[in-house]
Protein backbone atom coordinates (compact mmCIF):
# COMPACT_ATOMS: atom_id res chain seq x y z
CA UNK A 1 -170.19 106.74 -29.68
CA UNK A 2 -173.39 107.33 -31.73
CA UNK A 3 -173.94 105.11 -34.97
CA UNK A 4 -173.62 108.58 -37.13
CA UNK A 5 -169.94 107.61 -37.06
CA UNK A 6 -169.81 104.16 -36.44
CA UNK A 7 -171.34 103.43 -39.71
CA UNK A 8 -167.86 105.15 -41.44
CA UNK A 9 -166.22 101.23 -40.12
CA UNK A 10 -168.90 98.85 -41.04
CA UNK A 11 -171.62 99.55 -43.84
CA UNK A 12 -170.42 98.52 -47.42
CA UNK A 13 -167.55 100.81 -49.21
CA UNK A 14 -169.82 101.80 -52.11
CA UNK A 15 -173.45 102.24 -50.67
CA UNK A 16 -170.95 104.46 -47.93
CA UNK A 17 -169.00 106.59 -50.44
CA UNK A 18 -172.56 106.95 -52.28
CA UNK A 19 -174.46 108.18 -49.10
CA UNK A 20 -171.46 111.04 -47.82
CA UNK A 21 -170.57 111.66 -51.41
CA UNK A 22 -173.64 112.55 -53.11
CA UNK A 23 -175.13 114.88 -50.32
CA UNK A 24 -172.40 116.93 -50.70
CA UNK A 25 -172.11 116.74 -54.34
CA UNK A 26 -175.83 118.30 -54.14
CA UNK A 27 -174.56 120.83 -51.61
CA UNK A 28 -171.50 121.83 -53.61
CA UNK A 29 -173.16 121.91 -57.09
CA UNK A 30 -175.82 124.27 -55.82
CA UNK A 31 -173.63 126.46 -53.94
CA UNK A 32 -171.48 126.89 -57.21
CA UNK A 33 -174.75 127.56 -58.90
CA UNK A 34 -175.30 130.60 -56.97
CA UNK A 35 -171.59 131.73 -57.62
CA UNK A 36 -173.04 131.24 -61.15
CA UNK A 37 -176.38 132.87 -60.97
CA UNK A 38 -175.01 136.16 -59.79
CA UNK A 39 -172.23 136.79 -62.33
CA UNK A 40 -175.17 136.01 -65.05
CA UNK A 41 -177.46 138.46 -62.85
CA UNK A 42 -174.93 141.23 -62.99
CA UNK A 43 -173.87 140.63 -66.92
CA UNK A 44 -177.57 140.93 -67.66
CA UNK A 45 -178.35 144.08 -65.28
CA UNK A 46 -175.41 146.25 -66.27
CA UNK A 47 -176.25 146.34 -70.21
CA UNK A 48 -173.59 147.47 -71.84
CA UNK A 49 -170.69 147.46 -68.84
CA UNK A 50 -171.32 143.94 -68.23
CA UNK A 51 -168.00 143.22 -69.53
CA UNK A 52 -166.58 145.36 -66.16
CA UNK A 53 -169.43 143.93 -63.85
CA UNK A 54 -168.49 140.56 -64.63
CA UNK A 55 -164.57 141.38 -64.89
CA UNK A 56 -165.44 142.89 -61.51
CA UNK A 57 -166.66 139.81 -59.97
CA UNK A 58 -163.72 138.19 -61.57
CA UNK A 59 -160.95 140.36 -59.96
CA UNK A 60 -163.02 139.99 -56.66
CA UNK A 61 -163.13 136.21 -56.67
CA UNK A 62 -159.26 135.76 -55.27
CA UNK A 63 -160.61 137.48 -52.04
CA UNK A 64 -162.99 134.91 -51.76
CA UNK A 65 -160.22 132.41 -52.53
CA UNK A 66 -158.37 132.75 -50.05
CA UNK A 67 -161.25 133.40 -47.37
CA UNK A 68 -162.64 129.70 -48.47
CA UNK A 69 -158.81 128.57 -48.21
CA UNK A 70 -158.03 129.46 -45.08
CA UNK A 71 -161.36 127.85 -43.90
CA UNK A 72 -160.54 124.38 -45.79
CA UNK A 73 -157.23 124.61 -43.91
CA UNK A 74 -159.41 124.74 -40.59
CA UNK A 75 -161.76 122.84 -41.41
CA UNK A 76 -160.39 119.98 -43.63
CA UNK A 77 -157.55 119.95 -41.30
CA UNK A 78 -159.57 119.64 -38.21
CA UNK A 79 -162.07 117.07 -39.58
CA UNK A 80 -159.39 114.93 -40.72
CA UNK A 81 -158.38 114.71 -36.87
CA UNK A 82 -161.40 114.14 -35.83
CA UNK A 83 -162.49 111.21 -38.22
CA UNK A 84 -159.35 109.61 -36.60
CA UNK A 85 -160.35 110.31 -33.54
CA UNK A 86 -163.63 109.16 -33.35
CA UNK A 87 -162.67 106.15 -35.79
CA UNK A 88 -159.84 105.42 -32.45
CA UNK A 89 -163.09 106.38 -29.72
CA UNK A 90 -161.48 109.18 -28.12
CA UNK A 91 -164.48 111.25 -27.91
CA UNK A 92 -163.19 113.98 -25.61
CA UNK A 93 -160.17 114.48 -28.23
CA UNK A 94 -162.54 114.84 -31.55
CA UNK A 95 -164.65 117.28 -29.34
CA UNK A 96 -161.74 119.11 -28.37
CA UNK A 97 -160.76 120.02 -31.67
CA UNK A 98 -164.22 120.99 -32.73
CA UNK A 99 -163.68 123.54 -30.35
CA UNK A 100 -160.35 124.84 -31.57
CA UNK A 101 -161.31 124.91 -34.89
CA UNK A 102 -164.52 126.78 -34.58
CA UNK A 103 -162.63 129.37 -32.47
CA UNK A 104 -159.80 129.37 -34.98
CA UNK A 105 -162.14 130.25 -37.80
CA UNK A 106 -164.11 133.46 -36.11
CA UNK A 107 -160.77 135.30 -35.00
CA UNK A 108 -159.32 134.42 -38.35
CA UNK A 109 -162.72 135.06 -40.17
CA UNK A 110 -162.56 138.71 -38.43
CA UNK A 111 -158.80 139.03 -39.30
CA UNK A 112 -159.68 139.22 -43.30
CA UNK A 113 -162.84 140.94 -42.81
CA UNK A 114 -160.54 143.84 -41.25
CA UNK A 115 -157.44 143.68 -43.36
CA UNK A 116 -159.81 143.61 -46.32
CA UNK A 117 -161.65 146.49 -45.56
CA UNK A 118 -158.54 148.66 -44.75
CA UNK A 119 -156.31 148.05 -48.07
CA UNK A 120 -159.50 146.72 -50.45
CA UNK A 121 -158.29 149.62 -53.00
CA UNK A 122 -154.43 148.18 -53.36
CA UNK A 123 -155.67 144.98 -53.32
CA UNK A 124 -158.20 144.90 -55.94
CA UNK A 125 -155.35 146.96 -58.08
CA UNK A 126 -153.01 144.23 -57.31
CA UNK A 127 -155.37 141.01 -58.21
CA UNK A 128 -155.93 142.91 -61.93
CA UNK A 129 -158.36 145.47 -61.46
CA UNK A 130 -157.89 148.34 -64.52
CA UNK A 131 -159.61 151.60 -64.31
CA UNK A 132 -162.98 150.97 -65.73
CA UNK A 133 -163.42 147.57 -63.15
CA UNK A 134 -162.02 149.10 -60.24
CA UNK A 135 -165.58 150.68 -59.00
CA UNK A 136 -167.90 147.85 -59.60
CA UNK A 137 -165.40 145.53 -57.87
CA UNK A 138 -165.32 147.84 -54.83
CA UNK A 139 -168.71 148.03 -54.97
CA UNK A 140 -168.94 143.93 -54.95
CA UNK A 141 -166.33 143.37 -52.39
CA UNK A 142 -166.84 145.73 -49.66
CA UNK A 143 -169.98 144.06 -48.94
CA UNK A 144 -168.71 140.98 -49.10
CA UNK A 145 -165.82 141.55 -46.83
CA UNK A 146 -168.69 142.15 -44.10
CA UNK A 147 -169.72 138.64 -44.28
CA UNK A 148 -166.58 137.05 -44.59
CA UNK A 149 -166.46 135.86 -40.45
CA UNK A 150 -169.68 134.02 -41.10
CA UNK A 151 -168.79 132.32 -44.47
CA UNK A 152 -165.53 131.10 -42.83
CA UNK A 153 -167.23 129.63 -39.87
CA UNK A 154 -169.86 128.38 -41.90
CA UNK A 155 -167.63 126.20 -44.02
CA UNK A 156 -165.33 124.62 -40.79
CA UNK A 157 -168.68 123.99 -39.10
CA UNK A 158 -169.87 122.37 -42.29
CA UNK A 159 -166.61 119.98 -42.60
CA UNK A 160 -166.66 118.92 -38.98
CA UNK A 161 -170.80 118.23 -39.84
CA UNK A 162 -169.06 115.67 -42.98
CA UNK A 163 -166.46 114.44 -40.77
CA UNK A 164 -168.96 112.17 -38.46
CA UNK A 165 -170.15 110.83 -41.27
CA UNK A 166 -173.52 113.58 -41.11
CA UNK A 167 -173.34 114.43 -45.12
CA UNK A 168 -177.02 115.39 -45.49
CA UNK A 169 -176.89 117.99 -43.01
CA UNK A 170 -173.63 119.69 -44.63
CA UNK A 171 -175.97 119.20 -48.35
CA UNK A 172 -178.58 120.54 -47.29
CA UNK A 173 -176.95 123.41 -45.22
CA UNK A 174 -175.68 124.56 -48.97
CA UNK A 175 -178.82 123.39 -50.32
CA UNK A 176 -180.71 126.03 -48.24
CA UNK A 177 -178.06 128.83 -48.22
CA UNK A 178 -177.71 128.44 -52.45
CA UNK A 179 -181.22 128.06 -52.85
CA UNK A 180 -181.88 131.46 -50.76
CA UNK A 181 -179.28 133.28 -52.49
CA UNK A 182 -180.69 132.33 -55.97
CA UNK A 183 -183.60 133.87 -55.28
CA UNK A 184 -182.42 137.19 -53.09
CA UNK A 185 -180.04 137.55 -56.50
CA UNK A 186 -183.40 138.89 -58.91
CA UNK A 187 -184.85 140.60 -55.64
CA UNK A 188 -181.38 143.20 -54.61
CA UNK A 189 -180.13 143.13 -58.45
CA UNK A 190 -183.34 143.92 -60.33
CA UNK A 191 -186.27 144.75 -57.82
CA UNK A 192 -184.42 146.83 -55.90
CA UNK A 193 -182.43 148.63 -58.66
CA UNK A 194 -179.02 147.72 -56.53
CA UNK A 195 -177.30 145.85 -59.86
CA UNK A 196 -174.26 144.68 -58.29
CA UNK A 197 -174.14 145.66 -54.73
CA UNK A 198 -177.29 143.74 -54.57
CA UNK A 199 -175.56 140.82 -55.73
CA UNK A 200 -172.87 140.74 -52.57
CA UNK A 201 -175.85 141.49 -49.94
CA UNK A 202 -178.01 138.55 -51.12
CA UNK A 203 -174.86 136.54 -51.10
CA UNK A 204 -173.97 137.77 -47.33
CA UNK A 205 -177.63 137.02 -46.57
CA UNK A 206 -177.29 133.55 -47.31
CA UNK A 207 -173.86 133.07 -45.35
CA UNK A 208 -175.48 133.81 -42.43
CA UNK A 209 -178.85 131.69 -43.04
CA UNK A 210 -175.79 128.47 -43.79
CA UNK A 211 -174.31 129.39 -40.45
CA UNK A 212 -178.10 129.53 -38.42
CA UNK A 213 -178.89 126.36 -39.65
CA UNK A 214 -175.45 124.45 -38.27
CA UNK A 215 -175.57 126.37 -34.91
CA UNK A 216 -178.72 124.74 -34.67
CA UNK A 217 -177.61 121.45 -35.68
CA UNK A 218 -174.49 121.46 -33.41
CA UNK A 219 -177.08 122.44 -30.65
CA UNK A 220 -179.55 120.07 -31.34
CA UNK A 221 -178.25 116.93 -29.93
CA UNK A 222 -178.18 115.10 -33.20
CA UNK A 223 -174.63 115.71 -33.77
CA UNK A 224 -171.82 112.89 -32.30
CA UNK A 225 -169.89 115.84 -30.92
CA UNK A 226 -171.12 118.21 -27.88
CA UNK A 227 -169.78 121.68 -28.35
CA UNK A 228 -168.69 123.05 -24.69
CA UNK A 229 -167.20 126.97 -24.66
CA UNK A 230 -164.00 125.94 -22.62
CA UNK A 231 -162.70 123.73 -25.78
CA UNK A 232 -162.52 127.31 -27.39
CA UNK A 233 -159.14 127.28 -25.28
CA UNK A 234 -156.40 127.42 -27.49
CA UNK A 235 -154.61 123.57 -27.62
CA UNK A 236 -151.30 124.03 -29.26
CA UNK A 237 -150.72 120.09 -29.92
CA UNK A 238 -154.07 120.12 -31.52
CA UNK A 239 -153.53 123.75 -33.67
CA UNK A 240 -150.37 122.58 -35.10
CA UNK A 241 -151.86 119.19 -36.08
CA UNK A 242 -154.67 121.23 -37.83
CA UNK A 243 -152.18 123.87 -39.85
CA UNK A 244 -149.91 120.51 -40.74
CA UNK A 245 -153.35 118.66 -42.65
CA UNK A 246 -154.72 121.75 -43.84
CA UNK A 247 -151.32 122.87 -45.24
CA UNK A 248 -152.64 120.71 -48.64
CA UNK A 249 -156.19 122.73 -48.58
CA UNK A 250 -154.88 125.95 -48.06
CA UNK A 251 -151.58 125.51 -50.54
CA UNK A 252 -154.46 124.52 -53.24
CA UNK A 253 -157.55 126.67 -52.87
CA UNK A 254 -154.34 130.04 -52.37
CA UNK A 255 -152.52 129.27 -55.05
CA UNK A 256 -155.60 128.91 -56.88
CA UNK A 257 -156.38 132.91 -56.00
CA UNK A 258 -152.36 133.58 -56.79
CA UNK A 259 -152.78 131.98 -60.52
CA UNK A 260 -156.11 133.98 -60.71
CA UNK A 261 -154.33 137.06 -59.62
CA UNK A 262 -151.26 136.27 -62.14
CA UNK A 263 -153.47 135.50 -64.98
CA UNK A 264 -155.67 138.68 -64.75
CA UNK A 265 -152.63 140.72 -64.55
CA UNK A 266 -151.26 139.35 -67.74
CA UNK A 267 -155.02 139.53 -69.29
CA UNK A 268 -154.48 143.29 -68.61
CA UNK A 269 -151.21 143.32 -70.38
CA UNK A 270 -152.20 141.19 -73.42
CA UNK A 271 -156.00 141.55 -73.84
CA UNK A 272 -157.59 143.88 -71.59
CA UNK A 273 -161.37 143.51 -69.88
CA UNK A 274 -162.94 141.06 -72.23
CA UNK A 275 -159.67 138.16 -71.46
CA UNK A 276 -160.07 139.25 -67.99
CA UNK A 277 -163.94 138.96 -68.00
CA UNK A 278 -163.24 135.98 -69.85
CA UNK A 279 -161.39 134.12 -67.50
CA UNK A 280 -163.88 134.98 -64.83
CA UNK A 281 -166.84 133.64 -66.61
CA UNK A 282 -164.85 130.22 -67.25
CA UNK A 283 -163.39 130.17 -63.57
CA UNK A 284 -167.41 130.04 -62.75
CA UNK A 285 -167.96 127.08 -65.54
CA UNK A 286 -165.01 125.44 -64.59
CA UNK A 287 -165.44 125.79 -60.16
CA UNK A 288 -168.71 124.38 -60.97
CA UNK A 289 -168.19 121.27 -63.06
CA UNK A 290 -165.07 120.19 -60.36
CA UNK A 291 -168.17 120.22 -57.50
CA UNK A 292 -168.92 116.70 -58.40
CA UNK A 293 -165.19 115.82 -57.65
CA UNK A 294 -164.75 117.98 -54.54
CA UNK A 295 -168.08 116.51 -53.40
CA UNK A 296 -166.83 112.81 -53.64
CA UNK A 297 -163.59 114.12 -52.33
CA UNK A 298 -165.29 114.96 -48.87
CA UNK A 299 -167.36 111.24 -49.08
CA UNK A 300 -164.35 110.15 -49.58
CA UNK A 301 -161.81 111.29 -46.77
CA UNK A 302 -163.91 110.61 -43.43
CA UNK A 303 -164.01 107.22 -44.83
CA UNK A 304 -160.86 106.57 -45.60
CA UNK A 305 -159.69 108.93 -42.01
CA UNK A 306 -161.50 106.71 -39.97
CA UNK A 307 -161.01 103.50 -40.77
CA UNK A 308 -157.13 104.16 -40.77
CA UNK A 309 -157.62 104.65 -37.48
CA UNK A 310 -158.99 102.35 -36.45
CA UNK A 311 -156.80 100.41 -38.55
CA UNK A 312 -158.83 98.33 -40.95
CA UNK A 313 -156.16 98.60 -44.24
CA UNK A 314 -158.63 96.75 -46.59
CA UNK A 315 -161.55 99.24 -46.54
CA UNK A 316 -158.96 102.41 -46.78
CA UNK A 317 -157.65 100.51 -50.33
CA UNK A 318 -161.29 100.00 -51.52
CA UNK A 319 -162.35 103.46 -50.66
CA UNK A 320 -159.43 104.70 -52.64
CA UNK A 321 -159.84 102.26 -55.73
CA UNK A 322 -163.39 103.18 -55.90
CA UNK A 323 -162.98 106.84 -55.37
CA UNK A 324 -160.46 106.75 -58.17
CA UNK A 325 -162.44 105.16 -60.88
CA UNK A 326 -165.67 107.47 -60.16
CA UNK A 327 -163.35 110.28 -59.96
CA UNK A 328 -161.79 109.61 -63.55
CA UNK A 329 -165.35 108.91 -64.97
CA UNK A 330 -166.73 112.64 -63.89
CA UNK A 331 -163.23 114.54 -64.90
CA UNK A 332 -164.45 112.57 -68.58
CA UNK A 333 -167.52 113.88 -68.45
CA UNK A 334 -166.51 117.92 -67.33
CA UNK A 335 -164.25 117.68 -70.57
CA UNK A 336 -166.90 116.58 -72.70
CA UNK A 337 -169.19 119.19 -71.22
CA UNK A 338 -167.35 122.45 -71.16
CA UNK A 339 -165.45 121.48 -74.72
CA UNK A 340 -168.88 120.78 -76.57
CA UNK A 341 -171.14 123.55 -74.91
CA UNK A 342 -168.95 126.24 -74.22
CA UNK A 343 -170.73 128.84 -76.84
CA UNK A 344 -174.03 127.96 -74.99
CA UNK A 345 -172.26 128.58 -71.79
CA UNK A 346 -170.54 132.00 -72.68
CA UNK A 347 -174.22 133.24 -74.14
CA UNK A 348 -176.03 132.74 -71.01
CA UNK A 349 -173.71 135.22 -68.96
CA UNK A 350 -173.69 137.87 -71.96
CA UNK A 351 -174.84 139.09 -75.37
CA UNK A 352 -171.53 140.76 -76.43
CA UNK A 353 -170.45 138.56 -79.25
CA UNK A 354 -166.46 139.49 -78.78
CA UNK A 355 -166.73 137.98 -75.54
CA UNK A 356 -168.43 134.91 -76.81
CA UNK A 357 -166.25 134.28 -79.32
CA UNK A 358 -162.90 135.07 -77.12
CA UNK A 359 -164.70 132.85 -74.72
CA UNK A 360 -165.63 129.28 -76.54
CA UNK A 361 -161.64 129.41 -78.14
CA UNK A 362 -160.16 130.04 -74.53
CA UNK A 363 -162.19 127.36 -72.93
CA UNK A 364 -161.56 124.58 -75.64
CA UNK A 365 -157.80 125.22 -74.97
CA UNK A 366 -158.12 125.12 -71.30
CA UNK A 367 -160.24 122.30 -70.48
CA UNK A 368 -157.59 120.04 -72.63
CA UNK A 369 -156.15 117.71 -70.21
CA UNK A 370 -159.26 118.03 -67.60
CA UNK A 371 -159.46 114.38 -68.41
CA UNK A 372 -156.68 113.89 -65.70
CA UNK A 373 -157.73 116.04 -62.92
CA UNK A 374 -159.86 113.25 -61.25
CA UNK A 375 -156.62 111.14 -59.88
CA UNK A 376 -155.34 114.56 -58.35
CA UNK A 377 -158.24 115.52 -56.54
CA UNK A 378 -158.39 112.19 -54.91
CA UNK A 379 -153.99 111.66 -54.30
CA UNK A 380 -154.39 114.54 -52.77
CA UNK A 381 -157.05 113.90 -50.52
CA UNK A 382 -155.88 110.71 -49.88
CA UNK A 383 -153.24 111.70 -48.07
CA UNK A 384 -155.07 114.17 -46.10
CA UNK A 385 -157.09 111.65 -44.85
CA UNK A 386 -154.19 109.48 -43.62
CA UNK A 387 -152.95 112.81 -41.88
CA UNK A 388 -150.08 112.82 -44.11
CA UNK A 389 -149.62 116.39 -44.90
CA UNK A 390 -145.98 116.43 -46.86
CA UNK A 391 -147.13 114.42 -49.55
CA UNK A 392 -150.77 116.37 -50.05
CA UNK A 393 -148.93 119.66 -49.61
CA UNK A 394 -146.60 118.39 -52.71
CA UNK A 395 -149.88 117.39 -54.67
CA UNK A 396 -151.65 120.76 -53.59
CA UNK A 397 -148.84 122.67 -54.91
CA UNK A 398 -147.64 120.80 -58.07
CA UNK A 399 -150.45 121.94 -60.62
CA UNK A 400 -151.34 125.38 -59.84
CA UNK A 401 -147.73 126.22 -58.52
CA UNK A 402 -144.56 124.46 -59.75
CA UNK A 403 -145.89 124.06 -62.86
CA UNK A 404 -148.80 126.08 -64.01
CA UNK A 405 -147.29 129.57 -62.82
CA UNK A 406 -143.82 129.16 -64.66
CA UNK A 407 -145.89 128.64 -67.93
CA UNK A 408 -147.67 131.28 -67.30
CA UNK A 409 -144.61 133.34 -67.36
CA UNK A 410 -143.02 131.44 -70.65
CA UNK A 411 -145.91 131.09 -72.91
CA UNK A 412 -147.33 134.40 -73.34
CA UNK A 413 -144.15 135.96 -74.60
CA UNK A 414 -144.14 133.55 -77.38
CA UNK A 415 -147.71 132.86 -78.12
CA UNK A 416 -149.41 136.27 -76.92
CA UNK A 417 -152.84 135.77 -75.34
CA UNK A 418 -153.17 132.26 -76.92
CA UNK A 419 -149.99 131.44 -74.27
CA UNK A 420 -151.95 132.54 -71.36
CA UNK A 421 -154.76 129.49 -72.03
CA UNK A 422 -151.92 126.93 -73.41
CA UNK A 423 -150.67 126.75 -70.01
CA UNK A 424 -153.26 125.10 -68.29
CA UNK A 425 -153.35 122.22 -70.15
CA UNK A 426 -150.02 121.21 -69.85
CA UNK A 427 -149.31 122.24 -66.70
CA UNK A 428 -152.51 119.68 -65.82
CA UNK A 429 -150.31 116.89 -67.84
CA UNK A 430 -147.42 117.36 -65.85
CA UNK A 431 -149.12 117.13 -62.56
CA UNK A 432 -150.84 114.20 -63.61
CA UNK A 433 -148.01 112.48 -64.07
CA UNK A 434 -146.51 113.70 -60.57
CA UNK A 435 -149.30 112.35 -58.95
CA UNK A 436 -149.58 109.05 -60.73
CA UNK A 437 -146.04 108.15 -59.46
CA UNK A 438 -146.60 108.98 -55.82
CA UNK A 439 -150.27 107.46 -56.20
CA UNK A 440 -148.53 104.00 -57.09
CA UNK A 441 -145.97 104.54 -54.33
CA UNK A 442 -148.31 105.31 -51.58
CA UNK A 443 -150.40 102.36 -52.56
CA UNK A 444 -147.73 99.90 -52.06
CA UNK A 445 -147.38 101.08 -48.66
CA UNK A 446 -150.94 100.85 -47.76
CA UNK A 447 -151.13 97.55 -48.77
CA UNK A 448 -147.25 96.11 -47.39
CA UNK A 449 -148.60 97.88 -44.00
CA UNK A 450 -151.94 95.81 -44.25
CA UNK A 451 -149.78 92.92 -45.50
């Protein structure tokens, strides 16, 4: 076994969680930044339909969803097996499901791409789309869809990269894929007169750039893992495994794009295309804050993966204690961010002052109870990591599911639009609470096990 993974069992829990964690923290902050950069792009070129280029984007964005969900699944799923399996030496196991899960994600990848294509009209009228949004956000997806088998095997490849320990080459894949995007965005949007369209290509540009530069890497010989074409073979075992650990993933980042689709849809009903450009615009703020938390998540669970396999108890607890504390200091710090700038924030994607306003008193509802969010990210990743599926799959589900959609249904008729934002924050308390029982339970186990 090469040291790349080795290191995961013997170098010191916080220099560790610092070196995997804060690569792809960079990686993750500048690929939201792009999301970010072409919704201001488009608000800016469309002058006064801004308001349905950005609503656009935002009825758009559960496609994306559940593209990047189904990859998690894959990917999170197969790189949780394979931090075990390394962490346990079986090198021709880890390998093998490398192979499955990079097969897995092209015939899936082409699966959307088609279905998308085929029913993209229904679909966008289904996820919220009125009559004055439905032509940008054809115009937005369809290229998009083209892409989408690239950005799915882009983001397994990129998790398997994390899962031997190899953060800097996931970063700076994102790194280089953002950073290209950011500047095709001006390029197709403005130079080239293409205003939103131009957008989606310079976006599909960079997924294939991200997925050049990990072919390469996987090819390269740097990598602990040696791709060979007959591990593309189907390995049922090994495929249920995966669909069992990325249950959690794909239950989180789908029902994410199911509240998105719900919440646009009752936008419609109660506010029209400023509440749903609204909520778009904050999604972006709000994706983009949670990168710091995702990206310790993923420094986190190879960590924490491989040393449970290969059995060493007291690093898993210190990981998790660790994880937890940094991951409660950043959730303080998104609060204080998006509740004290949010005006600022709002301005930068538009001029219309309805928006604006509708904007900042929608934001400083939502982001209430973001204080909390840190312990769920890392529960539920947690128990990824110790290929415990059940219990992340309950976590996954509990705050944008069981308790944020019901709200969603309940509030509104009694407080109108201001309903549709009370939900979040308290559905975010009650999860909290969920996962600090089953936090405390699971860590009692951990440590009678080591015991």
């Amino acid at each position: 076994m090469k040291a790349q993974s080795e290191m995961l069992g013997i170098e010191k829990i916080s220099k560790l969680l610092l070196k995997l964690s804060a690569p792809a923290t960079v990686g993750m902050l500048v690929s939201g930044l792009y999301n970010i950069v072409d919704t201001i792009f488009v608000g800016r070129a469309l002058g006064d339909a801004s308001v349905q280029g950005i609503a656009a984007i935002a009825v758009s964005f559960p496609v994306l969803m559940i593209s990047m969900a189904i990859s998690l699944a894959i990917g999170l799923g197969g790189a949780s097996i394979i931090s075990r399996r390394l962490g346990s030496k079986d090198i021709e196991g880890a390998e093998k499901t490398f192979g499955n899960i990079i097969g897995m994600s092209i015939v899936l990848g082409t699966l959307v791409s088609i279905m998308g294509l085929v029913f993209m009209t229904p679909i966008l009228e289904l996820f919220g789309a009125t009559p004055t949004i439905l032509p940008f956000a054809r115009e937005y997806l369809q290229i998009l869809l083209y892409g989408t088998p690239i950005f799915m095997f882009s983001l397994v490849a990129n998790n398997v990269a994390r899962s031997e320990g190899n953060a800097r080459v996931a970063m700076l894949t994102m790194v280089f894929s953002g950073v290209l995007n950011i500047i095709l965005d001006p390029i197709f949007i403005f130079g080239l007169g293409m205003g939103i369209r131009g957008a989606a290509i310079a976006t599909v540009i960079s997924y294939f750039a991200s997925a050049f530069f990990l072919v390469k890497y996987f090819m390269s010989g740097y990598s602990s893992l040696v791709f060979r074409t007959h591990d593309l073979r189907p390995d049922i075992p090994i495929l249920k495994e995966v669909c069992a650990l990325g249950l959690a993933p794909f239950t989180r980042n789908s029902s994410m794009s199911i509240v998105v689709v719900f919440v646009n849809n009752i936008l419609a009903i109660y506010g029209g295309d400023v509440p749903i450009a609204v909520y778009g615009i904050f999604n972006r703020l709000f994706v983009f804050a949670s990168m710091p938390l995702i990206g310790l998540l993923q420094g986190m669970q190879p960590i924490i993966g491989f040393n449970y396999g290969a059995r060493n108890f007291e690093r898993v607890l210190e990981s998790l204690r660790l994880s937890l504390w940094i991951s409660t200091l950043i959730a303080i710090f998104d609060f204080v961010l998006l509740y004290s700038l949010a005006s600022f924030l709002f301005s930068i994607f538009t001029t219309d002052t309805h928006l604006i306003e509708v904007g900042v008193s929608a934001t400083r509802i939502m982001v209430l109870a973001v204080p909390l969010l840190g312990i769920q990210f890392v529960s539920a990743g947690m128990y990824q990591a110790l290929g415990k599926p059940l219990p992340s799959f309950i976590l996954s589900m509990a705050r944008q599911t069981i308790f944020l959609l019901p709200l969603l249904f309940l509030l509104p008729r009694a407080y109108d639009l201001e309903g549709v934002w009370m939900a979040f924050p308290i559905a975010d308390t009650l999860a909290f609470v969920l996962t600090s029982w089953m936090l405390i339970r699971e860590y009692r186990i951990i440590r009678a096990e080591f015991s």
